[in-house]
C-alpha atoms as a PDB file:
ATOM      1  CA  UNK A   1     -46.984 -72.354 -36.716  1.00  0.00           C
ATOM      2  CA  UNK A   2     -43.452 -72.652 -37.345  1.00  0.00           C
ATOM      3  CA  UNK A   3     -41.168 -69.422 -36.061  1.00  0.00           C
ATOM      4  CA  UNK A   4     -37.743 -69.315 -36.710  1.00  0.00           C
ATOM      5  CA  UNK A   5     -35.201 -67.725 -34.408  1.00  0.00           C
ATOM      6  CA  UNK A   6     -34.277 -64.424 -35.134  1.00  0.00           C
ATOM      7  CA  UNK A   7     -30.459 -64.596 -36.214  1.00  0.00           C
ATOM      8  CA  UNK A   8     -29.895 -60.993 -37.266  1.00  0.00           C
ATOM      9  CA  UNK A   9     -31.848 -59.563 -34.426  1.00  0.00           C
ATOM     10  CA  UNK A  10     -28.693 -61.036 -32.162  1.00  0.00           C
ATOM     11  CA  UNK A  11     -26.299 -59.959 -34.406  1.00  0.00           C
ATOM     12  CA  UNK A  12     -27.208 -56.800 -34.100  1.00  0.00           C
ATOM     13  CA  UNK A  13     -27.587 -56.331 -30.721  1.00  0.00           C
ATOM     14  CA  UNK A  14     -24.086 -58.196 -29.946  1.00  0.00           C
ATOM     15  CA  UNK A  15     -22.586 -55.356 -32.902  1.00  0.00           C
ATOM     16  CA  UNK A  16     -24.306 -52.854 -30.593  1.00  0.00           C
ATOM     17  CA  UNK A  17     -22.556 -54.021 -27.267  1.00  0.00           C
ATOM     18  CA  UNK A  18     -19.263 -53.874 -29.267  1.00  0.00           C
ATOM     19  CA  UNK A  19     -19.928 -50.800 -30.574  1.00  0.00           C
ATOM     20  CA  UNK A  20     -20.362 -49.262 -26.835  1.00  0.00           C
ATOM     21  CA  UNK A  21     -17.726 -50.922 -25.721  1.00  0.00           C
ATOM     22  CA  UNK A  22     -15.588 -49.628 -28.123  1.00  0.00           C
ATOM     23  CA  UNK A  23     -16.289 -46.575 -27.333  1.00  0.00           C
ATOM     24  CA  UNK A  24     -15.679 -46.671 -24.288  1.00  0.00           C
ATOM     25  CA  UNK A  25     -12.955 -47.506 -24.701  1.00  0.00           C
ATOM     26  CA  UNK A  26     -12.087 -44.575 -26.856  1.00  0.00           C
ATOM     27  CA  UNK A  27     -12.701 -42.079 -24.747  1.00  0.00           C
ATOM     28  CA  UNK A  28     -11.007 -43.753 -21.805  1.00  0.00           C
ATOM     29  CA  UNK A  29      -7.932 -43.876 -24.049  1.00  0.00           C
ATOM     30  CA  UNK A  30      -8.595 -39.734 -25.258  1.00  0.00           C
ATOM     31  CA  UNK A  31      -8.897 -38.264 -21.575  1.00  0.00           C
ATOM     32  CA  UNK A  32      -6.033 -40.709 -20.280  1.00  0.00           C
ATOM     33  CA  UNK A  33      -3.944 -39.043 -22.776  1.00  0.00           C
ATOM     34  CA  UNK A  34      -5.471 -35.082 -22.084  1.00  0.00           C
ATOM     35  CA  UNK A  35      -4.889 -36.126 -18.301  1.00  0.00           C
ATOM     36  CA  UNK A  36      -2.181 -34.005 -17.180  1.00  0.00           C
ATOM     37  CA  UNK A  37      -0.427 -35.348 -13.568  1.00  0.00           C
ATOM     38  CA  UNK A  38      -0.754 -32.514 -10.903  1.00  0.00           C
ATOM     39  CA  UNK A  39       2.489 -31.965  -9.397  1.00  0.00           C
ATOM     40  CA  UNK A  40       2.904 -30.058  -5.849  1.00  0.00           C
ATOM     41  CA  UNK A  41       4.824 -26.671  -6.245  1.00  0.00           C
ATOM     42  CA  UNK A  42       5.568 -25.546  -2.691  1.00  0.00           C
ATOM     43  CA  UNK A  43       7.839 -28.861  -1.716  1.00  0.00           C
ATOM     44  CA  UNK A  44      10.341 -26.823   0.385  1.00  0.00           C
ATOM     45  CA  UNK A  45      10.403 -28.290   3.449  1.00  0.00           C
ATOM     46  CA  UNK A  46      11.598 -24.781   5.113  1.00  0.00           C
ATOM     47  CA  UNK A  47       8.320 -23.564   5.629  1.00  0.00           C
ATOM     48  CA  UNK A  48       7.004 -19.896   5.900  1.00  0.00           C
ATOM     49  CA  UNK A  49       6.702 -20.217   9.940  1.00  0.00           C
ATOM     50  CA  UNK A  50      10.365 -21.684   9.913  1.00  0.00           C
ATOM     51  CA  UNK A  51      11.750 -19.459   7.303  1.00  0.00           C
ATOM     52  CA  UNK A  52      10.942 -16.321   9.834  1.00  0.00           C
ATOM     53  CA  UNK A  53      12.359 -17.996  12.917  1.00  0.00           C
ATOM     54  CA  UNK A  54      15.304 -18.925  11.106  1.00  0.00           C
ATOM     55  CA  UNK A  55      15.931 -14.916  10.341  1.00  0.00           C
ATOM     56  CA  UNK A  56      15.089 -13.980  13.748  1.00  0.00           C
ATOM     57  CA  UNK A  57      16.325 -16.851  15.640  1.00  0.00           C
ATOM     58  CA  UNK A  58      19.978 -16.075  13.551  1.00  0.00           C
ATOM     59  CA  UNK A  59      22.715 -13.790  12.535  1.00  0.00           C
ATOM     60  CA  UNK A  60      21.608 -10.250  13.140  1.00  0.00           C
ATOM     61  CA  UNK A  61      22.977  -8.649  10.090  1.00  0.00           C
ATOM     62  CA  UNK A  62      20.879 -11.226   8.303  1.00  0.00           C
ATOM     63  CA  UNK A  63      17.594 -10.000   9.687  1.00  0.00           C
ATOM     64  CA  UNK A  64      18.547  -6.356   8.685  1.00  0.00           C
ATOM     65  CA  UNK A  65      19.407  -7.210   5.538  1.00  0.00           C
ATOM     66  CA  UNK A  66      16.649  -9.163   4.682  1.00  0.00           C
ATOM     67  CA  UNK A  67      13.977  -7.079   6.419  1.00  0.00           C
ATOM     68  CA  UNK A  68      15.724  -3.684   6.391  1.00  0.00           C
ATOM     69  CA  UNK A  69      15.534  -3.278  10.524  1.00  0.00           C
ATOM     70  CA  UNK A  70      16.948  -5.236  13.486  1.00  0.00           C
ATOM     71  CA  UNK A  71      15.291  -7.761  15.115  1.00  0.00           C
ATOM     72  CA  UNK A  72      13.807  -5.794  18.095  1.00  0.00           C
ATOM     73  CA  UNK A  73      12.010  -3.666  15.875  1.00  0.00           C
ATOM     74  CA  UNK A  74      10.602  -6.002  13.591  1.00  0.00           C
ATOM     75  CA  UNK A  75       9.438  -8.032  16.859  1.00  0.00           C
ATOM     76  CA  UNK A  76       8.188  -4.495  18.416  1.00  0.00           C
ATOM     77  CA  UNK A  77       6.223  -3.864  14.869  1.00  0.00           C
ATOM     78  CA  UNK A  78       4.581  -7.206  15.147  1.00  0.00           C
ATOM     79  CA  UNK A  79       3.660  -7.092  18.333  1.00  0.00           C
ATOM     80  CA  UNK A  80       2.621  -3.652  18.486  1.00  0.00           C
ATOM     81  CA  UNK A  81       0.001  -4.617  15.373  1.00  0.00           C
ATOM     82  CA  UNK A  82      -0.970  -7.885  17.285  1.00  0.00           C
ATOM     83  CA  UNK A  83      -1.712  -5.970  20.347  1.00  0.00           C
ATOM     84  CA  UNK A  84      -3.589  -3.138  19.049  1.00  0.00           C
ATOM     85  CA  UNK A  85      -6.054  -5.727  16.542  1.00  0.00           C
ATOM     86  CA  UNK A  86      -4.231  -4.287  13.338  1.00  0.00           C
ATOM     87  CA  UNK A  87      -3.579  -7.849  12.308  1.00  0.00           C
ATOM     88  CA  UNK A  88      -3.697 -11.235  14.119  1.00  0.00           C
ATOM     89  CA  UNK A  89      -2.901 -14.698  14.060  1.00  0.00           C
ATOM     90  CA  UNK A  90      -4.438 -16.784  11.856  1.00  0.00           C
ATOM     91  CA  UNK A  91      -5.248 -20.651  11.881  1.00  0.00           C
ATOM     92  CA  UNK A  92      -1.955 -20.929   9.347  1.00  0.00           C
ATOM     93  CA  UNK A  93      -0.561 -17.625   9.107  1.00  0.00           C
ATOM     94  CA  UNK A  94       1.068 -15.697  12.305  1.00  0.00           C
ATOM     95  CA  UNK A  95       1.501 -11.530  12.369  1.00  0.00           C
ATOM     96  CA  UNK A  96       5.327 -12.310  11.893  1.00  0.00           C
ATOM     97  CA  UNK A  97       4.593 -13.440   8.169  1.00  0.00           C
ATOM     98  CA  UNK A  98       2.649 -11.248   6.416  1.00  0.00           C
ATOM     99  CA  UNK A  99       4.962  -8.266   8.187  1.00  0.00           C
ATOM    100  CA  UNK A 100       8.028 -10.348   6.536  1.00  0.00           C
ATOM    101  CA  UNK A 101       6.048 -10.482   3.616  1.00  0.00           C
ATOM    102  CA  UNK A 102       6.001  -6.592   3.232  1.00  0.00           C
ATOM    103  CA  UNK A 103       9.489  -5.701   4.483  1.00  0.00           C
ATOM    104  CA  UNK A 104      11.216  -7.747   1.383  1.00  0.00           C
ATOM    105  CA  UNK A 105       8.525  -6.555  -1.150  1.00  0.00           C
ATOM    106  CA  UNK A 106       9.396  -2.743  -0.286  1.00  0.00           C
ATOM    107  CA  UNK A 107      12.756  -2.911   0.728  1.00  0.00           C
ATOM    108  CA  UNK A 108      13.922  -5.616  -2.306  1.00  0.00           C
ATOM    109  CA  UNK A 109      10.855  -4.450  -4.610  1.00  0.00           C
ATOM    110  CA  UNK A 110      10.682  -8.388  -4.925  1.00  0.00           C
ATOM    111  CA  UNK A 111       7.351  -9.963  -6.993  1.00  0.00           C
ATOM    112  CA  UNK A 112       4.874 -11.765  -5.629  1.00  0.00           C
ATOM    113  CA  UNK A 113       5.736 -15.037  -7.319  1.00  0.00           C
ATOM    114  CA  UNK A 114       9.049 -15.148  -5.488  1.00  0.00           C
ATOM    115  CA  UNK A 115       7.681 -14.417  -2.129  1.00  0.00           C
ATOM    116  CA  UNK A 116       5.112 -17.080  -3.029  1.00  0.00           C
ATOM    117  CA  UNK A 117       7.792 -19.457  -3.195  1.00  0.00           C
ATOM    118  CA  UNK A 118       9.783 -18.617  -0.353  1.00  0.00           C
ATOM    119  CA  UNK A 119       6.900 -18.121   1.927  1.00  0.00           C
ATOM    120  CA  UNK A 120       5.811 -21.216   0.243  1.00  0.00           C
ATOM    121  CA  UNK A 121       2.340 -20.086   0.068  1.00  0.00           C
ATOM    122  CA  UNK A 122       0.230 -19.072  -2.725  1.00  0.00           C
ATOM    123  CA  UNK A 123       0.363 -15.898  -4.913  1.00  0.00           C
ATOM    124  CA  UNK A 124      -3.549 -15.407  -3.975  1.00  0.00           C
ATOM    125  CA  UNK A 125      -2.697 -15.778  -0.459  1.00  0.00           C
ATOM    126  CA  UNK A 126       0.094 -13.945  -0.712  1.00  0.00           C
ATOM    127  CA  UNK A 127      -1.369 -10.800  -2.686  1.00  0.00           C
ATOM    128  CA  UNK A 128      -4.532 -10.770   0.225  1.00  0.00           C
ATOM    129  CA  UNK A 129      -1.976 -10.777   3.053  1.00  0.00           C
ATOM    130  CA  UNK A 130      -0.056  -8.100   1.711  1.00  0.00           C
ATOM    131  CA  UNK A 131      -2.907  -5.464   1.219  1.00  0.00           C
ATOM    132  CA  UNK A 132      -3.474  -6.531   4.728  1.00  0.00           C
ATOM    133  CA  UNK A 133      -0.173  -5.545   5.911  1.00  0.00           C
ATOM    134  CA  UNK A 134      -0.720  -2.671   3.709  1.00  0.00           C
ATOM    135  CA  UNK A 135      -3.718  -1.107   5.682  1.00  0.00           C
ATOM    136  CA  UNK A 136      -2.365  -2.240   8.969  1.00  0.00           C
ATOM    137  CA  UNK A 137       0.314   0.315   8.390  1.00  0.00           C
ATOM    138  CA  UNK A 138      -1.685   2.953   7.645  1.00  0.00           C
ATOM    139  CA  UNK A 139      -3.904   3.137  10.450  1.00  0.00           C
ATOM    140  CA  UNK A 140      -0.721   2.194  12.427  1.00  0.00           C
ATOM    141  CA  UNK A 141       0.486   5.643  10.478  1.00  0.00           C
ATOM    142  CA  UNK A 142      -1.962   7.619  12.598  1.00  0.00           C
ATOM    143  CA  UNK A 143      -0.720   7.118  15.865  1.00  0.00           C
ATOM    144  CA  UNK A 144       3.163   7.150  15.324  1.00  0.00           C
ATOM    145  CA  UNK A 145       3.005  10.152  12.983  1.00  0.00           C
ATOM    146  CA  UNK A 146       2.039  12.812  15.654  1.00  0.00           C
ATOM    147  CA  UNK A 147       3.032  14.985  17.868  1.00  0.00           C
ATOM    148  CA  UNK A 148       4.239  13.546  21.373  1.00  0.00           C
ATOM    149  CA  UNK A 149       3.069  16.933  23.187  1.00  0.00           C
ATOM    150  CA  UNK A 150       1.342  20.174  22.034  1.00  0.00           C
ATOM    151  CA  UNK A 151       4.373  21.954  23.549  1.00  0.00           C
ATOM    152  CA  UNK A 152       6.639  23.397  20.538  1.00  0.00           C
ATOM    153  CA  UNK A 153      10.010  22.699  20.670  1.00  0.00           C
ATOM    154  CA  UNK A 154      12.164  25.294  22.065  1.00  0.00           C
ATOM    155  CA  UNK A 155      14.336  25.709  18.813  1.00  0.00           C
ATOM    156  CA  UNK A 156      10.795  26.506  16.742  1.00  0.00           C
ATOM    157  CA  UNK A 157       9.131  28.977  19.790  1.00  0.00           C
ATOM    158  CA  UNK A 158      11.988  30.789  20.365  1.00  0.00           C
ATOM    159  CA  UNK A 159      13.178  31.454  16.605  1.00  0.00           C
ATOM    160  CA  UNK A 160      11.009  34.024  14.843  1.00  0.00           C
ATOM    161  CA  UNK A 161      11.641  32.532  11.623  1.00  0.00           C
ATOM    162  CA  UNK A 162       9.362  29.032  12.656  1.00  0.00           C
ATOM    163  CA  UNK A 163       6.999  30.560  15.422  1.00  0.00           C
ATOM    164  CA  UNK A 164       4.171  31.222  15.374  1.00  0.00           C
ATOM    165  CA  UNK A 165       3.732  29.905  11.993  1.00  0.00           C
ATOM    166  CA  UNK A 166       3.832  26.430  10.598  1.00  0.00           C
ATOM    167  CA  UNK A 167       1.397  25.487  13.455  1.00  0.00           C
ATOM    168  CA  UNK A 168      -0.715  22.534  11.439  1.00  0.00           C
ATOM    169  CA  UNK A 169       0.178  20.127   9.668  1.00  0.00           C
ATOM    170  CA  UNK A 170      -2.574  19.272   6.883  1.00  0.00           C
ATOM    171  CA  UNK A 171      -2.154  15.704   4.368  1.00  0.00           C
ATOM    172  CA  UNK A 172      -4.537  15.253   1.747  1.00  0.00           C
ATOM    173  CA  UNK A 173      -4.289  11.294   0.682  1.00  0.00           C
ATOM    174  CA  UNK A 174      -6.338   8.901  -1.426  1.00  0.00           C
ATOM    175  CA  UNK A 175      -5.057  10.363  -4.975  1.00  0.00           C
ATOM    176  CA  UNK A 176      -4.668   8.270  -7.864  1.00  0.00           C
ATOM    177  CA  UNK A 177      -2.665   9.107 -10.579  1.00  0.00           C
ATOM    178  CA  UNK A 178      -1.386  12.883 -11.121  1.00  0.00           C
ATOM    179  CA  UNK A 179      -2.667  16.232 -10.491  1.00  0.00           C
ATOM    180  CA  UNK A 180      -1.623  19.272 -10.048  1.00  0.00           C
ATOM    181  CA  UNK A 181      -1.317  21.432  -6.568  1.00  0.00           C
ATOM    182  CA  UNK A 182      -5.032  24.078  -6.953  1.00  0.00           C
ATOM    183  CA  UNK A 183      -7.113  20.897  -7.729  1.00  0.00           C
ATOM    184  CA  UNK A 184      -5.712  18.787  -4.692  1.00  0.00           C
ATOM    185  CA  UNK A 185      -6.272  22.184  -2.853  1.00  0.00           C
ATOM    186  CA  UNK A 186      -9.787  22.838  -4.087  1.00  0.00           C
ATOM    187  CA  UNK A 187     -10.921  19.564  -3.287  1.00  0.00           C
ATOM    188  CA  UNK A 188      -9.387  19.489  -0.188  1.00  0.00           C
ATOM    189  CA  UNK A 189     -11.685  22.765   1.427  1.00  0.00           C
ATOM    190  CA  UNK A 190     -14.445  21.460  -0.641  1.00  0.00           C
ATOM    191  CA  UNK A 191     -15.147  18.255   1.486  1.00  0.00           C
ATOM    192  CA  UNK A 192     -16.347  19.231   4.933  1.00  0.00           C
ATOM    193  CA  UNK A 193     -14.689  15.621   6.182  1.00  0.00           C
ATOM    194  CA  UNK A 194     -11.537  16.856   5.594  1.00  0.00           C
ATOM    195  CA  UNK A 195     -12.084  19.304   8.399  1.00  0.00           C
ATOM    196  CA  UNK A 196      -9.419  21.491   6.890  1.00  0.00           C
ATOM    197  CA  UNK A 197      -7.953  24.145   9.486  1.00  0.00           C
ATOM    198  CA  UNK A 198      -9.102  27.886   8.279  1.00  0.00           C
ATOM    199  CA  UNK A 199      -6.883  30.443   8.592  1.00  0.00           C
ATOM    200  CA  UNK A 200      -8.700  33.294  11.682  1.00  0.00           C
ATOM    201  CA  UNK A 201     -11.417  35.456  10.771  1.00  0.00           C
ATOM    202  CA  UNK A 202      -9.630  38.091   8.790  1.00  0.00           C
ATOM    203  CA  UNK A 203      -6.328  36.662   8.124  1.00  0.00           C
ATOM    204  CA  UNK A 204      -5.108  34.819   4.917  1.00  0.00           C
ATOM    205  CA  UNK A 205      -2.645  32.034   4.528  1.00  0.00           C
ATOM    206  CA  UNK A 206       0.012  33.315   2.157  1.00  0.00           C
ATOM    207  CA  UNK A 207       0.674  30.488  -0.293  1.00  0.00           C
ATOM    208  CA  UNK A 208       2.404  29.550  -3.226  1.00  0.00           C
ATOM    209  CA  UNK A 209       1.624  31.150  -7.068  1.00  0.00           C
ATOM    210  CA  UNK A 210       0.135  27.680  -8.064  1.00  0.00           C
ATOM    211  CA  UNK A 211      -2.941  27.567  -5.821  1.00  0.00           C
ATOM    212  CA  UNK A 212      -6.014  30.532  -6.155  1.00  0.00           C
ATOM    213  CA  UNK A 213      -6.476  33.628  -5.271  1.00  0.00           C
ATOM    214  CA  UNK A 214      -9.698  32.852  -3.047  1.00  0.00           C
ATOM    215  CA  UNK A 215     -10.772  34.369   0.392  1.00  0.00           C
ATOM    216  CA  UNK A 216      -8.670  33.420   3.025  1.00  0.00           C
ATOM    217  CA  UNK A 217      -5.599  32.615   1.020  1.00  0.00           C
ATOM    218  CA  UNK A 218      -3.231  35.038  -0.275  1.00  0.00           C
ATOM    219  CA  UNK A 219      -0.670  33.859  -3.250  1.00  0.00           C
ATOM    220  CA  UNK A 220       1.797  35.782  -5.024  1.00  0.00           C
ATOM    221  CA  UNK A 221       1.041  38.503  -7.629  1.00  0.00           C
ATOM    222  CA  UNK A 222       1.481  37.763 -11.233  1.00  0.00           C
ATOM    223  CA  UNK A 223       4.851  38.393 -12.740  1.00  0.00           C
ATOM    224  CA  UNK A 224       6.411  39.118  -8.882  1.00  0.00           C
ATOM    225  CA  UNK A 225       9.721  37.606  -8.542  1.00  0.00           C
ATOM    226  CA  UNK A 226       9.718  35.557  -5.318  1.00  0.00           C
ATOM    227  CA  UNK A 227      11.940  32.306  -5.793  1.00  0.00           C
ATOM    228  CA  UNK A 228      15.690  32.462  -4.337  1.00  0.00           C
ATOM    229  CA  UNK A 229      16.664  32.051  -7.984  1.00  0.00           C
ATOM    230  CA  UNK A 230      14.705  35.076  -8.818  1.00  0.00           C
ATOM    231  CA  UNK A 231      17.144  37.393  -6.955  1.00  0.00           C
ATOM    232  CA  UNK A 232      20.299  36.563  -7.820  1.00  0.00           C
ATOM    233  CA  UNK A 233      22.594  38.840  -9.776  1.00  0.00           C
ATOM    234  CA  UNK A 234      23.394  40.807  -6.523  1.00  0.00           C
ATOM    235  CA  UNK A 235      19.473  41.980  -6.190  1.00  0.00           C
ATOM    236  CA  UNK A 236      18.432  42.694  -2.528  1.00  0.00           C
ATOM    237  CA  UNK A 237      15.687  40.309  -1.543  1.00  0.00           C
ATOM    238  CA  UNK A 238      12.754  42.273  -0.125  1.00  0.00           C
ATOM    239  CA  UNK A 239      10.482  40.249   2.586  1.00  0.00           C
ATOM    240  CA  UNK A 240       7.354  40.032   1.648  1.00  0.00           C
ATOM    241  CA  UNK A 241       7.235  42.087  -1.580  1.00  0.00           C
ATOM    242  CA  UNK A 242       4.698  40.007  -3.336  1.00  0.00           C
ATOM    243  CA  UNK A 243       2.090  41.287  -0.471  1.00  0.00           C
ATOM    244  CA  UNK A 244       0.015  43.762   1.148  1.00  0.00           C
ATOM    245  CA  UNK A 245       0.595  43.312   4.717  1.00  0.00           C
ATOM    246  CA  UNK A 246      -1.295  47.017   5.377  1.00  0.00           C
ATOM    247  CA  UNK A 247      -3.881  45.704   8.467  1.00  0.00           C
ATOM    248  CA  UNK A 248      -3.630  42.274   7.562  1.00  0.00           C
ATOM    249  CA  UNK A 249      -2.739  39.310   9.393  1.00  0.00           C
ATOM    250  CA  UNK A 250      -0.794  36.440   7.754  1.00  0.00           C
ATOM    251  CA  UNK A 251       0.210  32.924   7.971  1.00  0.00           C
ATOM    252  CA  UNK A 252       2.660  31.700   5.765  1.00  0.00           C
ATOM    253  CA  UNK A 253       1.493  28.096   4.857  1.00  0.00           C
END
């Protein structure tokens, strides 16, 4: 039995291998051209590490322009944050740069895009640092705003007008947005974690018109004239007019 060889079946398979090839070749051609060529963006060759020393390691004036105090305090601030844990070095990042980070974003109100460049660092990185900084001043806030001794000062003991009142000082925090003085109040003696200071059994804290009328705090009556502008026209100013003081004790607040 005779069989001939199969010309088409070749033909077809060799139009087949051209036909993959050439397709192939198309799409090598289609994502050569979508290929974009990544360039580097931070190429300044004064890097964040060296910008900083540069500032502190030069003209004075420069470092309180830039940073809006001297160099001694800036060094105090960073290592009073290194030595207390607020913030720490880093495999890439010392304290010193994040801290020079946050003086030029406050003090310049410069965007994160150009401190990204002249820290030559990302915005990402940038942005996390910062709310670092951020909270590392804030529990920093704790122990620098305070008291340095429960004694009062001798100008507020011995002056009737200051003592014995204004003894606390009370800061409600942690609002966003706006709103208004009796809510900021009301939550405030609402939430037992706020440990807010009572006035004594008894006594009321006399307070402004805005806030309530509630037990231990004493505002204003309704339609009483009490503000300095109030009284002018040549009208005698009466202490305390807006209150019963009959057998109570008060604390202005």
């Amino acid at each position: 039995m005779n069989v001939e060889p199969n010309y088409y079946s070749s033909s077809s398979f060799l139009n087949e291998e051209e036909d993959d090839d050439m397709f192939f070749l198309l799409m090598f051609v289609k994502n050569k051209n979508n290929y974009i060529p990544k360039e580097p963006r931070r190429i300044s060759m004064l890097t964040s590490d060296a910008f900083i020393k540069e500032i502190l390691n030069g003209n004075p004036r420069t470092c309180y322009e830039l940073f809006r105090m001297d160099r001694p305090a800036f060094t105090s601030l960073c290592n009073y944050l290194r030595t207390h844990k607020f913030l720490t070095n880093s495999r890439w990042i010392t304290v010193e740069e994040p801290v020079g980070m946050f003086q030029l974003i406050v003090g310049h109100n410069v965007r994160i895009r150009v401190i990204a460049d002249r820290f030559q660092h990302s915005t990402e990185t940038v942005d996390r640092q910062f709310k670092e900084i951020v909270r590392a001043i804030c529990r920093l806030g704790k122990f620098i705003i305070c008291p340095q001794s429960n004694e009062e000062h001798p100008r507020i003991a011995n002056n009737t007008k200051f003592f014995p009142y204004f003894k606390f000082t009370f800061v409600d925090t942690g609002w966003e947005g706006t709103a208004n003085d009796s809510q900021v109040f009301l939550d405030a003696l609402q939430r037992p974690e706020n440990n807010f200071p009572w006035p004594p059994s008894g006594g009321y804290y006399l307070v402004d018109s805005d806030y309530p009328c509630t037990l231990g705090f004493l505002p204003p009556y309704r339609t009483e004239r009490y503000h300095l502008q109030d009284f002018r026209g040549g009208i005698v100013l009466k202490v305390l007019k807006s209150y019963s003081i009959i057998d109570i004790p008060l604390f202005v607040m």
